[in-house]
C-alpha atoms as a PDB file:
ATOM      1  CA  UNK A   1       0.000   0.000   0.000  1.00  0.00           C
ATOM      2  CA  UNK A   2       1.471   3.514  -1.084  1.00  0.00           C
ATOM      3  CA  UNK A   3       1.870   5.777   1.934  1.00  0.00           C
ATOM      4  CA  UNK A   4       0.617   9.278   1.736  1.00  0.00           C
ATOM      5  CA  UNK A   5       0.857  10.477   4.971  1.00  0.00           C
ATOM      6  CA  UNK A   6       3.524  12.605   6.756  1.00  0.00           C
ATOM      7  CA  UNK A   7       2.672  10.904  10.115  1.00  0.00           C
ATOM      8  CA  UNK A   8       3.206   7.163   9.120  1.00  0.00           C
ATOM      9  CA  UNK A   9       5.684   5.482  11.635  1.00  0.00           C
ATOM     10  CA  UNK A  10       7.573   4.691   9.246  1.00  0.00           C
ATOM     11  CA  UNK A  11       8.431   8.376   7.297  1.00  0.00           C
ATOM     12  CA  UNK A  12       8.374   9.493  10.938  1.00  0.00           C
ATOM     13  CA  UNK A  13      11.516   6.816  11.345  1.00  0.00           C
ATOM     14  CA  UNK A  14      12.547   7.730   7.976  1.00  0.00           C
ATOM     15  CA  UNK A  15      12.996  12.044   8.723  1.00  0.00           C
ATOM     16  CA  UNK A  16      14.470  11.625  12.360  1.00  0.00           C
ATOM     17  CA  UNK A  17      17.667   9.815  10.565  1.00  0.00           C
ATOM     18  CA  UNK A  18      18.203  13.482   8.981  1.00  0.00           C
ATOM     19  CA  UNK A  19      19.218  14.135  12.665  1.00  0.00           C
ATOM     20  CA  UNK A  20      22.855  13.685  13.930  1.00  0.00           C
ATOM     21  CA  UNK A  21      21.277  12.415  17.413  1.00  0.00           C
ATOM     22  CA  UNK A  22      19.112   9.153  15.521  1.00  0.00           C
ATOM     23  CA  UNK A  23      22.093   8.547  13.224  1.00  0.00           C
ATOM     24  CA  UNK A  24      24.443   7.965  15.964  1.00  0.00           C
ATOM     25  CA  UNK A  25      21.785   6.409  17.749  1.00  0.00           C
ATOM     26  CA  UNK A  26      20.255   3.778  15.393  1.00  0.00           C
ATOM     27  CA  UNK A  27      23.939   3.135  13.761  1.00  0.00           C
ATOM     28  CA  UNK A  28      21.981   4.270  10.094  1.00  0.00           C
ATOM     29  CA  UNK A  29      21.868   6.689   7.790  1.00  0.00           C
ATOM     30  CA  UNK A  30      19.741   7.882   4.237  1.00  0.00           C
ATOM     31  CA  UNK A  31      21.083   7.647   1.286  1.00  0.00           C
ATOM     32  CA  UNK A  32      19.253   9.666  -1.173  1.00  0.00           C
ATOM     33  CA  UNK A  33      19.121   9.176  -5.137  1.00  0.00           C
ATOM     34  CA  UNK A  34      19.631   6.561  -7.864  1.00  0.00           C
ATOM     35  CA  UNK A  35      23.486   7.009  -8.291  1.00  0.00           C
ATOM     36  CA  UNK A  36      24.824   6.721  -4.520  1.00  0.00           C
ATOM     37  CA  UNK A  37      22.599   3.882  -3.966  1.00  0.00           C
ATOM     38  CA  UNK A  38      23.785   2.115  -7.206  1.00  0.00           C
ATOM     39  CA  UNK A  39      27.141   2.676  -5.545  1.00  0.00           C
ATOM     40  CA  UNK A  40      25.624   1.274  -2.544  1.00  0.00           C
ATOM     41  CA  UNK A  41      24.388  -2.518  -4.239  1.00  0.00           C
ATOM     42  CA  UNK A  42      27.936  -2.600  -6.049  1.00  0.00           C
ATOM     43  CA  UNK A  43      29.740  -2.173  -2.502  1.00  0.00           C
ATOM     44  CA  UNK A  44      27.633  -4.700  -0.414  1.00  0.00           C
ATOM     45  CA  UNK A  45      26.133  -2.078   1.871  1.00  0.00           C
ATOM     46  CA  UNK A  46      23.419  -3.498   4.710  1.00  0.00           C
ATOM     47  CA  UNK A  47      20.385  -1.892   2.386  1.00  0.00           C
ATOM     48  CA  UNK A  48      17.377  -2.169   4.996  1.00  0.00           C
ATOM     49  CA  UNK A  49      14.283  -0.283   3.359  1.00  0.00           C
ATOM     50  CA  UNK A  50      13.464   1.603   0.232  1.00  0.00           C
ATOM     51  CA  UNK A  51      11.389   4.267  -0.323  1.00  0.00           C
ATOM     52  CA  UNK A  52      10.352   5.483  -3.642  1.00  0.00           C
ATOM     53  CA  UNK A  53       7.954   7.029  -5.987  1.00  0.00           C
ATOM     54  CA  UNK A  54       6.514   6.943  -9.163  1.00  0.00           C
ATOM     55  CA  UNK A  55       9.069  10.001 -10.069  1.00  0.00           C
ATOM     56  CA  UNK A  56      11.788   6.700  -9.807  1.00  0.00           C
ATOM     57  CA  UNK A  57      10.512   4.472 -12.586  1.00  0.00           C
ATOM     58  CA  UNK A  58       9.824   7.410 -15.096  1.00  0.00           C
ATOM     59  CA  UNK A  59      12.823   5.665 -16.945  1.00  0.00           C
ATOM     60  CA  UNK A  60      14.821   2.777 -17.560  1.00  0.00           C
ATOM     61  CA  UNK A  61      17.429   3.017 -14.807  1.00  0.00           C
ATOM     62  CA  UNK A  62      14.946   3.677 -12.167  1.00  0.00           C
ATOM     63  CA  UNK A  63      12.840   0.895 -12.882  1.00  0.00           C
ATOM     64  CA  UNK A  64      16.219  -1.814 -13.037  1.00  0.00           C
ATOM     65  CA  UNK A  65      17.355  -0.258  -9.573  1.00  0.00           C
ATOM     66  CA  UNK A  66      13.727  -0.904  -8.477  1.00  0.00           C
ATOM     67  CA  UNK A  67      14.125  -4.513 -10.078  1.00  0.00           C
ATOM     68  CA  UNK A  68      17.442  -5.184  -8.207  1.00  0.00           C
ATOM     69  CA  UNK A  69      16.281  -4.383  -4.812  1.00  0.00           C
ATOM     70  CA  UNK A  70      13.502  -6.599  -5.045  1.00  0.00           C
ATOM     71  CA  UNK A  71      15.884  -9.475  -6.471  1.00  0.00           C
ATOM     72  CA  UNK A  72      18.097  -8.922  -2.977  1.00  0.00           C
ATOM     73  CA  UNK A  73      14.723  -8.858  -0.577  1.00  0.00           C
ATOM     74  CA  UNK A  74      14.824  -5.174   0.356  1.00  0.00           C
ATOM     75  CA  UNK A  75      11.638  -3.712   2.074  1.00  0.00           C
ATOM     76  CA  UNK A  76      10.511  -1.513  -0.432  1.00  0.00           C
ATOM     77  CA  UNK A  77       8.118   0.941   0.546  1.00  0.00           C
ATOM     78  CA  UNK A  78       5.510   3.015  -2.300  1.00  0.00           C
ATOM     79  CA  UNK A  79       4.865   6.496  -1.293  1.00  0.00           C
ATOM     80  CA  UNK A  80       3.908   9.583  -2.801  1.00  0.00           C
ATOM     81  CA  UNK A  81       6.313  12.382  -4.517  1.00  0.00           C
ATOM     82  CA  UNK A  82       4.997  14.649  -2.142  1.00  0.00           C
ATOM     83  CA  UNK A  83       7.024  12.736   0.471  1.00  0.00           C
ATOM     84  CA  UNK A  84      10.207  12.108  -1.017  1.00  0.00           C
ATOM     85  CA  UNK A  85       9.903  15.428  -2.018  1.00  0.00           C
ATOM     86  CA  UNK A  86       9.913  17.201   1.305  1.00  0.00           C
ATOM     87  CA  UNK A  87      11.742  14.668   3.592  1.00  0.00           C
ATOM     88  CA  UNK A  88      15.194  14.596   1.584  1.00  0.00           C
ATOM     89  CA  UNK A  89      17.620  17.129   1.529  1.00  0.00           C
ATOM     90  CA  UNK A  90      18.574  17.517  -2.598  1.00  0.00           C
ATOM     91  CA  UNK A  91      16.083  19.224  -4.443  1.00  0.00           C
ATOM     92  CA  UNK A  92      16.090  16.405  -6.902  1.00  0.00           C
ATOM     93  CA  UNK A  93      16.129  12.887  -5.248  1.00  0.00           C
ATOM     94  CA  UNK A  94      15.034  11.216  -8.018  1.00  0.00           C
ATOM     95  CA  UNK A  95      12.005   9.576  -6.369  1.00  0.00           C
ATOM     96  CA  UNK A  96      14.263   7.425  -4.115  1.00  0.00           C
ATOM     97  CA  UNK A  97      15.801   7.549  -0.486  1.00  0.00           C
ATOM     98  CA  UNK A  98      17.340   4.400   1.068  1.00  0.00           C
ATOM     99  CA  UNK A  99      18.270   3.630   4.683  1.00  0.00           C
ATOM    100  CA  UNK A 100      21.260   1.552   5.112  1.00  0.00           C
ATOM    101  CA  UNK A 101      23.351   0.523   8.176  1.00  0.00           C
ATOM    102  CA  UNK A 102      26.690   2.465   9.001  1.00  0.00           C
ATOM    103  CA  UNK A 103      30.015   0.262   8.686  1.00  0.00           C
ATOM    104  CA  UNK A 104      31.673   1.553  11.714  1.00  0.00           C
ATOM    105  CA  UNK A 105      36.032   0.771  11.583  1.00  0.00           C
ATOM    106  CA  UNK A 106      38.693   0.877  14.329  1.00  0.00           C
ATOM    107  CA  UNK A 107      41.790   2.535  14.088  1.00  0.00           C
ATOM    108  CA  UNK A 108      43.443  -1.281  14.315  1.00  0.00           C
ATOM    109  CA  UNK A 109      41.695  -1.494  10.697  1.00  0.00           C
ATOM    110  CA  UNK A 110      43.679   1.445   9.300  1.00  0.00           C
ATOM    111  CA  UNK A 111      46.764   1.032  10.938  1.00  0.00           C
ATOM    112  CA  UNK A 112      47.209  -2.640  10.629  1.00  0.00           C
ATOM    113  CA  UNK A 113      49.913  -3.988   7.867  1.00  0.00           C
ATOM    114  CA  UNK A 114      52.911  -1.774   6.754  1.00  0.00           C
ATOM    115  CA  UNK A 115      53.747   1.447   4.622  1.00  0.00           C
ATOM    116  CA  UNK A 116      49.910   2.946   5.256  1.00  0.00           C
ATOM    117  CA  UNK A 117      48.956   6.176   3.880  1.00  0.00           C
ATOM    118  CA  UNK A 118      46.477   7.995   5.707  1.00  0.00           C
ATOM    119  CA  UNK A 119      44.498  11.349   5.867  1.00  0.00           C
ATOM    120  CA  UNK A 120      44.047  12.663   9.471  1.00  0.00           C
ATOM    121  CA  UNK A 121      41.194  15.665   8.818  1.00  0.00           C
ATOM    122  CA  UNK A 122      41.102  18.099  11.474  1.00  0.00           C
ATOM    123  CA  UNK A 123      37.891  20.154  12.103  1.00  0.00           C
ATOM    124  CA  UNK A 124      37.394  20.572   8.028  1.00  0.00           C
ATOM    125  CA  UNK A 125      33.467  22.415   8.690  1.00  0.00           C
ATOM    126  CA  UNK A 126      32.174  21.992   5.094  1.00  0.00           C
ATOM    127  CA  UNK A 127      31.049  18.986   3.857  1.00  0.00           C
ATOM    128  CA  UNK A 128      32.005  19.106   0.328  1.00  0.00           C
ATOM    129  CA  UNK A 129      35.286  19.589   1.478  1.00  0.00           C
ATOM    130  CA  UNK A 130      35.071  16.633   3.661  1.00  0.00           C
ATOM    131  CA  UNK A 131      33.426  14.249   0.858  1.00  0.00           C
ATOM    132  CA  UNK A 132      35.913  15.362  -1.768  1.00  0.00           C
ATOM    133  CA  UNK A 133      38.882  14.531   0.260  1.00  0.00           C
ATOM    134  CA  UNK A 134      37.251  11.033   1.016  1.00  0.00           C
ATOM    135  CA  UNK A 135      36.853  10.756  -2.715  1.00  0.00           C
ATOM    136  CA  UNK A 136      40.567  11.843  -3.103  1.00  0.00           C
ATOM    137  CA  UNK A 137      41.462   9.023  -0.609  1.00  0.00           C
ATOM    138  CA  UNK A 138      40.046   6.573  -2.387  1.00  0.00           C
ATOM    139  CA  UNK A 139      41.265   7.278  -5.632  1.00  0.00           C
ATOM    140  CA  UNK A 140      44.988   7.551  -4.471  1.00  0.00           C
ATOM    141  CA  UNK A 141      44.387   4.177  -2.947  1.00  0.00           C
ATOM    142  CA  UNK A 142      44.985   5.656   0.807  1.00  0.00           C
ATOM    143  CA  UNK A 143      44.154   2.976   3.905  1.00  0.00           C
ATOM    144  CA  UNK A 144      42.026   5.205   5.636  1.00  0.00           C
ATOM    145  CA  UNK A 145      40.924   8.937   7.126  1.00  0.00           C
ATOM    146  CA  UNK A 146      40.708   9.604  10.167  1.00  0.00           C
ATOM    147  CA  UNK A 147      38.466  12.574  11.567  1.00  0.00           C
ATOM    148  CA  UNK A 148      38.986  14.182  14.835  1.00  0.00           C
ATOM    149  CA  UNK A 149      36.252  15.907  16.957  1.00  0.00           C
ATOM    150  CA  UNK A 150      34.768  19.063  15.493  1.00  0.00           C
ATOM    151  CA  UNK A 151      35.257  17.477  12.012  1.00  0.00           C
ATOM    152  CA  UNK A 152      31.454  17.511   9.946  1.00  0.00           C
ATOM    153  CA  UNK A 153      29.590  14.558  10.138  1.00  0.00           C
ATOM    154  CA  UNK A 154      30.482  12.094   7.725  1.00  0.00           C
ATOM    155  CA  UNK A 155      26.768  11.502   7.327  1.00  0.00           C
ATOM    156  CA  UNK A 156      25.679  14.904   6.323  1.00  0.00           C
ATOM    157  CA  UNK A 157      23.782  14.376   3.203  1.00  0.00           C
ATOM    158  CA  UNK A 158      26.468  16.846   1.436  1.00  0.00           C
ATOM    159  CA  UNK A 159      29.716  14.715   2.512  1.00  0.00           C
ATOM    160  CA  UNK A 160      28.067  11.727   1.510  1.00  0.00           C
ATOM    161  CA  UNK A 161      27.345  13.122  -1.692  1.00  0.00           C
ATOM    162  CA  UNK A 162      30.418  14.743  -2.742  1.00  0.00           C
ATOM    163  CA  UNK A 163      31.941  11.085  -1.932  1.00  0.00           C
ATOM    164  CA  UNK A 164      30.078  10.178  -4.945  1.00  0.00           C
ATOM    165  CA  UNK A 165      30.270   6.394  -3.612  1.00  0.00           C
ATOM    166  CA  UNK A 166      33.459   6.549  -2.154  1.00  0.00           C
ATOM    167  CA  UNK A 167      32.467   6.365   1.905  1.00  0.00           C
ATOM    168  CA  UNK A 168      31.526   2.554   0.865  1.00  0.00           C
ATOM    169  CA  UNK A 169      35.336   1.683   0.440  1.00  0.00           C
ATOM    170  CA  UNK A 170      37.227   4.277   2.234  1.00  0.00           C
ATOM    171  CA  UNK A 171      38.144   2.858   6.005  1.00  0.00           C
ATOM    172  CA  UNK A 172      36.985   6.003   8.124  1.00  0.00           C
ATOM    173  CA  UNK A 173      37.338   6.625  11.908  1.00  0.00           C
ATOM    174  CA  UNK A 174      36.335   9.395  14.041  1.00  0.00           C
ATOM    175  CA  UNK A 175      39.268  10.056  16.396  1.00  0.00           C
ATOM    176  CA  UNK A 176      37.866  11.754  20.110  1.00  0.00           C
ATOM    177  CA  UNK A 177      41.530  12.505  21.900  1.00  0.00           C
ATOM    178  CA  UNK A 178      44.291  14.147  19.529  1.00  0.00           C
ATOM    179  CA  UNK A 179      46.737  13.235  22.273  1.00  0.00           C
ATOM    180  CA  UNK A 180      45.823   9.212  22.305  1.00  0.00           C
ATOM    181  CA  UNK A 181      45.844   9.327  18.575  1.00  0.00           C
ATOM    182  CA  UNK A 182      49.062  10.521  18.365  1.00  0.00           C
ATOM    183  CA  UNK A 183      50.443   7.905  20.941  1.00  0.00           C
ATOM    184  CA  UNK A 184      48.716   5.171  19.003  1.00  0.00           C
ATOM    185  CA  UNK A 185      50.545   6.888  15.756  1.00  0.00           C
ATOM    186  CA  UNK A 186      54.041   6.558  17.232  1.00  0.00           C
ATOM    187  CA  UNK A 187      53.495   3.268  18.729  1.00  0.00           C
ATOM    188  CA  UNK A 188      52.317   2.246  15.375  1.00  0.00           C
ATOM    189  CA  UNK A 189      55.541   3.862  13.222  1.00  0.00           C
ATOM    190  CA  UNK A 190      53.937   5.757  11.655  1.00  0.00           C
ATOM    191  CA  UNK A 191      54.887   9.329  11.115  1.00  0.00           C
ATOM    192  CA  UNK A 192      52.834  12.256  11.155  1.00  0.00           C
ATOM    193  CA  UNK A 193      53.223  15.171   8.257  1.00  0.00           C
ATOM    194  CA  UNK A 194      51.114  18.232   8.922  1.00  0.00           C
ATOM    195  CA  UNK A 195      50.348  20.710   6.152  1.00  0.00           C
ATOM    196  CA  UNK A 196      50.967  24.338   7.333  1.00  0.00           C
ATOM    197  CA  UNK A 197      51.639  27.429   5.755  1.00  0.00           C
ATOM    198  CA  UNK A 198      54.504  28.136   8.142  1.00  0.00           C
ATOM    199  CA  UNK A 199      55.917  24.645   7.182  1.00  0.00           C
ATOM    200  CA  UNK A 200      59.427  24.467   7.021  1.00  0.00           C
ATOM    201  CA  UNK A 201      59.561  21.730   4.011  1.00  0.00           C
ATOM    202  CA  UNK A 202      57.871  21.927   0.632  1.00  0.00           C
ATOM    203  CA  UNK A 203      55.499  18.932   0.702  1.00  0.00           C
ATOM    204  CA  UNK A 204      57.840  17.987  -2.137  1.00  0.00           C
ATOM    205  CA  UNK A 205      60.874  17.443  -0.175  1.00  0.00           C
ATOM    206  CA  UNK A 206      59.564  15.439   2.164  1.00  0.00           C
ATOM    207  CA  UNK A 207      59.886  11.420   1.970  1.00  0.00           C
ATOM    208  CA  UNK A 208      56.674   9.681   2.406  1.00  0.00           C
ATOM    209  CA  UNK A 209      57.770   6.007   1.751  1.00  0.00           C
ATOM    210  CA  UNK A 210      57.315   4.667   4.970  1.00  0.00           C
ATOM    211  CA  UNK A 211      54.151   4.678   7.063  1.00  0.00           C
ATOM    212  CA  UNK A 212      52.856   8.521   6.962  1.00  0.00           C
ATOM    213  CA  UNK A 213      49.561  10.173   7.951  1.00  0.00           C
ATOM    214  CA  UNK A 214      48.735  13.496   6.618  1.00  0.00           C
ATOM    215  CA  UNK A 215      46.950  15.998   8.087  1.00  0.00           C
ATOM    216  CA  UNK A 216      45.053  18.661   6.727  1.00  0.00           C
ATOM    217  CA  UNK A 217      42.857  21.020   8.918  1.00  0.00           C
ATOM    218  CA  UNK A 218      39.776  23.710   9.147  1.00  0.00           C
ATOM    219  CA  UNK A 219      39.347  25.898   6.214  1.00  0.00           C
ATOM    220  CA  UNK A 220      40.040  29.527   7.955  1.00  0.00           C
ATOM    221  CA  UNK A 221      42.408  28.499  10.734  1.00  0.00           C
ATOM    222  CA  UNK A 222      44.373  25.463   9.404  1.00  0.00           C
ATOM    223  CA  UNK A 223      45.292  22.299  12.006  1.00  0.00           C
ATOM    224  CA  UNK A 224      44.919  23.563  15.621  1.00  0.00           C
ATOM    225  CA  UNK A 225      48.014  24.365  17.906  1.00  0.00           C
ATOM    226  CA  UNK A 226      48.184  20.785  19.316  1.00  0.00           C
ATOM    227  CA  UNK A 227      48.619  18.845  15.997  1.00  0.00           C
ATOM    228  CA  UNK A 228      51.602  21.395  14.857  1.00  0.00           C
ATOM    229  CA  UNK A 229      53.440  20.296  18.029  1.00  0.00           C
ATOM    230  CA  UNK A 230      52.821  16.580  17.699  1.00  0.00           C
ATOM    231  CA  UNK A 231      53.972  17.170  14.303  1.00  0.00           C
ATOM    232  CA  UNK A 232      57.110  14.989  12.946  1.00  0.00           C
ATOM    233  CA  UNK A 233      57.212  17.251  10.038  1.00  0.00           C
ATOM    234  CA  UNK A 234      55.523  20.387   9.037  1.00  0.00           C
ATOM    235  CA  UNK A 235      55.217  20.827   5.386  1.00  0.00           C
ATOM    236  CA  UNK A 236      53.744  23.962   3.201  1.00  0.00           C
ATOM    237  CA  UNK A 237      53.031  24.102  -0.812  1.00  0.00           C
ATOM    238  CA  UNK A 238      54.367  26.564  -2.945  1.00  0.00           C
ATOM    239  CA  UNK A 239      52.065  29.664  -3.480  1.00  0.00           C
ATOM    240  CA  UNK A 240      53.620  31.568  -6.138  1.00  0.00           C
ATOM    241  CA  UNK A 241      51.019  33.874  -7.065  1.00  0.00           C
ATOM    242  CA  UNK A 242      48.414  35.724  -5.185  1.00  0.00           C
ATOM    243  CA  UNK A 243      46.421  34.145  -3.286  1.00  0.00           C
ATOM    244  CA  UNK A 244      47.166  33.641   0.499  1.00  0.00           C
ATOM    245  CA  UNK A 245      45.951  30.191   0.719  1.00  0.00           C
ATOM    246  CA  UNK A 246      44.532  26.867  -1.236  1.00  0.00           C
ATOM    247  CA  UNK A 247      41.008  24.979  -0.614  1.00  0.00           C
ATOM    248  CA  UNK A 248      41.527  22.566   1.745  1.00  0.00           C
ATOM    249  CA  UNK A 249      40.711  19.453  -0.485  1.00  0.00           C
ATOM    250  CA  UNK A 250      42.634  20.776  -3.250  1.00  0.00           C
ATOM    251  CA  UNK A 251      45.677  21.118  -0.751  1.00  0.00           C
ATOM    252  CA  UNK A 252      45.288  17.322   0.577  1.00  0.00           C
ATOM    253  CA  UNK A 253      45.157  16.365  -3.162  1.00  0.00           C
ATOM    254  CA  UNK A 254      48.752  17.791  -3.778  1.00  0.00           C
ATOM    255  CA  UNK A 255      50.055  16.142  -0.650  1.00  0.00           C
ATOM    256  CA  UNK A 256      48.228  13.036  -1.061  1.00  0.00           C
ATOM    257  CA  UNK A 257      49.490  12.506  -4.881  1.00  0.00           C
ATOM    258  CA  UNK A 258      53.521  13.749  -4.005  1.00  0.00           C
ATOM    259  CA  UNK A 259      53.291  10.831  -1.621  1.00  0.00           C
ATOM    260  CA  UNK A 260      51.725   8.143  -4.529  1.00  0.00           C
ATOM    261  CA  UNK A 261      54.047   9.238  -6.935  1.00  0.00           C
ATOM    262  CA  UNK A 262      57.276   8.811  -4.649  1.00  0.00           C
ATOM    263  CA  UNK A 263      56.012   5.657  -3.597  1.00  0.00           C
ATOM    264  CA  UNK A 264      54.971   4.708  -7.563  1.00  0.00           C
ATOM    265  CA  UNK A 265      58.735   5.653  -8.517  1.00  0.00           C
ATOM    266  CA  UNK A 266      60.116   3.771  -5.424  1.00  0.00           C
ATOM    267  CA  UNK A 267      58.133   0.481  -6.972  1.00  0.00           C
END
């Protein structure tokens, strides 16, 4: 039966995982659009209900996504436009949110094995900044990011979508005491390169063939006063022209990709 109603238990369900608070709580989150949850199938994500409209299966790739959730036993729910409409957060959803169960990782899951790569982002506010480093990540082939408190929800609906798919197989862990992390970092040998614009090295210079994390940090202040110190190197990119400064995910994309190509040469 197609639901038309705002106050159905189930949209009610549906809307409160828009809220930080139920996310964390229920261990979920909505995945909105035909794309991301495309993505989703291909990556084995824990798919647990489906809510669409007739907007979906207006064409042909709607109505095989439709066709493939069925095949894997999905609760699919009918409701109206009106719905989708007004509980997601893009203006076009494409007549289809998901909710799907968080994979939740431990540091041990980065850190384990030798020579790991790793992004350590530290209080980054915007989302797309967030999601497009996480994409970066996975397309350099890094073994996880790491996110430290004050850091934007992974599960805003703006980092997920500037992942474009890649949260599914990126390792990512929240990190609650910089201090602890750091101790885990050293015990772990692995050394810790922060970006700075008072760094002493051109990220260039730097040798990044062992075990490394990189750390970026928040768009208008850079990495707080406590990474700097921990820091086993502090590193800067050349700015040769005007501008005082580079995005932040464009800046973890030049550090990221000097460390892949030394290591591709090395090979």
């Amino acid at each position: 039966m197609k639901i038309s109603s705002f106050t159905n238990d189930r949209i009610k369900y549906l809307r409160s995982l828009y809220r930080t608070k139920y996310i964390r709580q229920e261990g979920k989150f909505v995945l909105e659009g035909v794309r991301i949850i495309e993505e989703a199938i291909k990556e084995d994500v824990n798919i647990e209900q489906v809510f669409y409209s007739d907007y979906l299966i207006r064409n042909q790739r709607g109505e095989e996504l439709l066709a493939a959730l069925r095949d894997m036993g999905i609760d699919i729910i009918e409701v109206d436009d009106e719905i989708i409409q007004k509980v997601a957060d893009t203006e076009s959803p494409q007549g289809i949110v998901a909710i799907v169960e968080q994979v939740n990782y431990s540091l041990a899951d980065i850190l384990t094995g030798d020579n790991k790569l790793i992004l350590i982002v530290d209080q980054v506010q915007d989302p797309g900044n967030l999601g497009t480093i996480i994409r970066t990540a996975d397309a350099a082939g890094l073994d996880g990011v790491i996110t430290t408190k004050g850091t934007v929800s992974l599960y805003n609906q703006k980092t997920i979508r500037a992942t474009m798919g890649s949260l599914f197989r990126v390792p990512v862990y929240r990190a609650s005491d910089i201090g602890e992390l750091k101790n885990i970092l050293d015990d772990s040998g692995v050394k810790v390169v922060v970006g700075d614009i008072n760094g002493d090295k051109y990220h260039f210079e730097v040798n990044y063939s062992s075990s490394t994390a990189i750390v970026v940090g928040n768009e208008g202040s850079g990495p707080r006063d406590e990474l700097i110190e921990f820091a086993d190197q502090l590193i800067k990119i050349p700015l040769v022209g005007d501008a005082e400064s580079l995005n932040v995910a464009m800046a973890a994309g030049i550090m990221v990709y000097e460390a892949v190509r030394q290591r591709i040469v090395i090979k």
